[in-house]
Protein backbone atom coordinates (compact mmCIF):
# COMPACT_ATOMS: atom_id res chain seq x y z
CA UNK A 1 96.76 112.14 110.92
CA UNK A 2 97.43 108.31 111.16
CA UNK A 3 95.03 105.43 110.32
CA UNK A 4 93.57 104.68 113.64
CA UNK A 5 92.58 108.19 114.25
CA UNK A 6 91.11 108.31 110.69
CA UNK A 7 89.25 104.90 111.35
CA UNK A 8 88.23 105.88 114.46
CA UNK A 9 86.57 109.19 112.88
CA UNK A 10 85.44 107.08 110.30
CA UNK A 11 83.62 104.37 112.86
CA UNK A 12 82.15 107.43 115.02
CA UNK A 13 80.89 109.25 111.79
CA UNK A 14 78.99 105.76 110.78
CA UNK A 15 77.84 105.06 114.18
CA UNK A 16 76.32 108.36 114.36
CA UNK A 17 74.73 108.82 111.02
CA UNK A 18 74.10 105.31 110.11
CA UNK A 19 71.63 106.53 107.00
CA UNK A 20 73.91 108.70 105.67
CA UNK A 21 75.22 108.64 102.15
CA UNK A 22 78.26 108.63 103.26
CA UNK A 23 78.10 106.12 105.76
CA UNK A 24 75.73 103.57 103.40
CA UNK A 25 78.64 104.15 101.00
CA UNK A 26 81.35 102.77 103.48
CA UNK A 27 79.45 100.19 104.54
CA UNK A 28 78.11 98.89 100.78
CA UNK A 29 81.94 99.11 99.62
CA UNK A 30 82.94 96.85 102.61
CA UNK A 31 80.03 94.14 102.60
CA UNK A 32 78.37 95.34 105.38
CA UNK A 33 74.62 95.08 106.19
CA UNK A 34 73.73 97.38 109.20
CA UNK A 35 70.82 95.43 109.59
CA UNK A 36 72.67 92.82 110.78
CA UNK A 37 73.13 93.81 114.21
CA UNK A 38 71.35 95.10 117.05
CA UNK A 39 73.18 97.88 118.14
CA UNK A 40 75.82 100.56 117.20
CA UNK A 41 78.68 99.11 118.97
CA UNK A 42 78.25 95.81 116.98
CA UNK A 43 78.31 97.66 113.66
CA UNK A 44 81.23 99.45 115.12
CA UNK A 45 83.48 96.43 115.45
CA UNK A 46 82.91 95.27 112.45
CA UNK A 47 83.61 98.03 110.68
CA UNK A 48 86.32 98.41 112.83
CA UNK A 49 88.09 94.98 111.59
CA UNK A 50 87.30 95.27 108.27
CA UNK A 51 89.01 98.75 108.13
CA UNK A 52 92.22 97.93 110.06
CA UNK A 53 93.23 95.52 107.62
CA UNK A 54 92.19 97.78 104.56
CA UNK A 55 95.36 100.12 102.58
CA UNK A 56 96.07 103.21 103.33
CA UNK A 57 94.33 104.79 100.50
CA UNK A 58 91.30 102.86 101.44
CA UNK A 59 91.02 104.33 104.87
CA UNK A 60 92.10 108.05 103.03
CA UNK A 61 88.98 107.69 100.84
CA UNK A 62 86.55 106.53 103.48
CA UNK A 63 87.88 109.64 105.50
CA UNK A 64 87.19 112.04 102.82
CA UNK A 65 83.71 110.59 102.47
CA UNK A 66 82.84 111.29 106.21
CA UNK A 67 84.58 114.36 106.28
C-alpha cells in the first residue's frame, strides 16, 4: 500500500473516531489539538499536511495504530 492511501486511512480513521486512543495518540504525537477547529474537515487537513511531510515509518506506525 503506498503513503497516501495509508494517510488517507489514517485521516478517515481520525475523522471518524476522533476520541479514540488511537486517534488521540496520532494527534498528541503530531501537536495537534482537535479542539482547535470546528469541524472534521479542518482537523482533516491538518493532519493531512502534517502527515505528508512525515517518513515513511512515521506514516507505517500511525497506520498500525488505526488499523
Amino acid at each position: 500500500m503506498d503513503k497516501n492511501t495509508k494517510i488517507e486511512e489514517i485521516i478517515a480513521f481520525v475523522t471518524a473516531y476522533p476520541e479514540s486512543t488511537a486517534s488521540r495518540a496520532i494527534l498528541r504525537r503530531h501537536y495537534i489539538n482537535k479542539n482547535n477547529y470546528e469541524t472534521a474537515n479542518e482537523l482533516s487537513l491538518q493532519l493531512k499536511d502534517v502527515l505528508k511531510k512525515e517518513e515513511s515509518d512515521e506514516i507505517n506506525f500511525c497506520f498500525y495504530l488505526v488499523k
